[in-house]
Protein backbone atom coordinates (compact mmCIF):
# COMPACT_ATOMS: atom_id res chain seq x y z
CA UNK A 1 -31.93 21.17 138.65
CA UNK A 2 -32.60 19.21 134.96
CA UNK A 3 -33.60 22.11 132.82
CA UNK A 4 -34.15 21.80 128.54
CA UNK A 5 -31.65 23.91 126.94
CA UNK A 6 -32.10 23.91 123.41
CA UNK A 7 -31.44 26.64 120.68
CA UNK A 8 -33.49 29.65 120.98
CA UNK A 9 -35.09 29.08 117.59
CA UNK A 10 -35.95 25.75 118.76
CA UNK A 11 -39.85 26.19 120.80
CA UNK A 12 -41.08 22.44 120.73
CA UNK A 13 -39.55 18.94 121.49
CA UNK A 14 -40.96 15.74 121.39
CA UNK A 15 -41.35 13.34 124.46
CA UNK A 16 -37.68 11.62 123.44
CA UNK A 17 -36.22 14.72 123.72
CA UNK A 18 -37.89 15.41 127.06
CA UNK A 19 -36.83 11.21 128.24
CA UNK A 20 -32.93 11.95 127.21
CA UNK A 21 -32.51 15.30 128.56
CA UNK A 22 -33.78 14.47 131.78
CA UNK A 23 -33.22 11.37 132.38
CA UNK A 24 -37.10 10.42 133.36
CA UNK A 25 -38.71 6.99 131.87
CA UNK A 26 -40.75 7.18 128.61
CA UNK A 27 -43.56 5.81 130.57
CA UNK A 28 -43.42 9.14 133.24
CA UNK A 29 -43.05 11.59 130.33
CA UNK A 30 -46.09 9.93 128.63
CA UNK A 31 -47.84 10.02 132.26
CA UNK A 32 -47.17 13.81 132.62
CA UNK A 33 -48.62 14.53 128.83
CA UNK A 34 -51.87 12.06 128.98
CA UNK A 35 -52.58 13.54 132.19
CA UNK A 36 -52.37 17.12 131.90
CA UNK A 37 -49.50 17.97 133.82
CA UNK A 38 -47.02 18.53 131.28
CA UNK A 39 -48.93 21.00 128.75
CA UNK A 40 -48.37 19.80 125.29
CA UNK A 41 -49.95 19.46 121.79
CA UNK A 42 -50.74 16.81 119.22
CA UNK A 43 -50.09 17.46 115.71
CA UNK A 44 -51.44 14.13 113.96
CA UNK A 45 -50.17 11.23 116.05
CA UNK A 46 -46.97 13.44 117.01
CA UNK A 47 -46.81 15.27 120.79
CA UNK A 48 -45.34 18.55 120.61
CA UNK A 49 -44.27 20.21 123.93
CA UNK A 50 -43.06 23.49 124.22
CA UNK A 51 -39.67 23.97 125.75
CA UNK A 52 -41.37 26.28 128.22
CA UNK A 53 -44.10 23.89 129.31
CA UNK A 54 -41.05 20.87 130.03
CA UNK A 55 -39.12 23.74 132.14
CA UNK A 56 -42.36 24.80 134.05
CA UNK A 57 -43.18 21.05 134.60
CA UNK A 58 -39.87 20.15 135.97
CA UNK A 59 -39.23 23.10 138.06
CA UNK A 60 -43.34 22.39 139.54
CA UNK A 61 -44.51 26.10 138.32
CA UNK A 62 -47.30 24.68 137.50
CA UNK A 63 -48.49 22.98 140.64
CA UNK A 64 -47.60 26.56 142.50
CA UNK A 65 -49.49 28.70 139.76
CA UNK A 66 -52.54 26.56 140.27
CA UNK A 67 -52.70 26.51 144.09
CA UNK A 68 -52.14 30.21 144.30
């Protein structure tokens, strides 16, 4: 499993970060954010995404949480 590990200090990346840690295409990371699935916020023209939200999303919590 891909998992973000970044320092604990550390609570937001930007979709780069999420594209080279994981390995996924730009265009899926900016998929996941435009549609909702991977929870995120704008600052200005800049996407922020907590570390959280990019481990949720890749593990699928949030698919399970919403079912159940």
């Amino acid at each position: 499993m891909v998992t973000v590990s970044e320092p604990v200090d550390r609570k937001y990346v930007r979709p780069a970060d999420v594209v080279r840690q994981t390995g996924l295409s730009k265009s899926a990371v900016f998929h996941a954010l435009w549609s909702g699935e991977l929870k995120a916020y704008r600052k200005g023209k800049a996407w922020l995404i907590p570390v959280e939200a990019v481990d949720r999303w890749i593990r699928g919590d949030d698919a399970i949480a919403e079912v159940a």
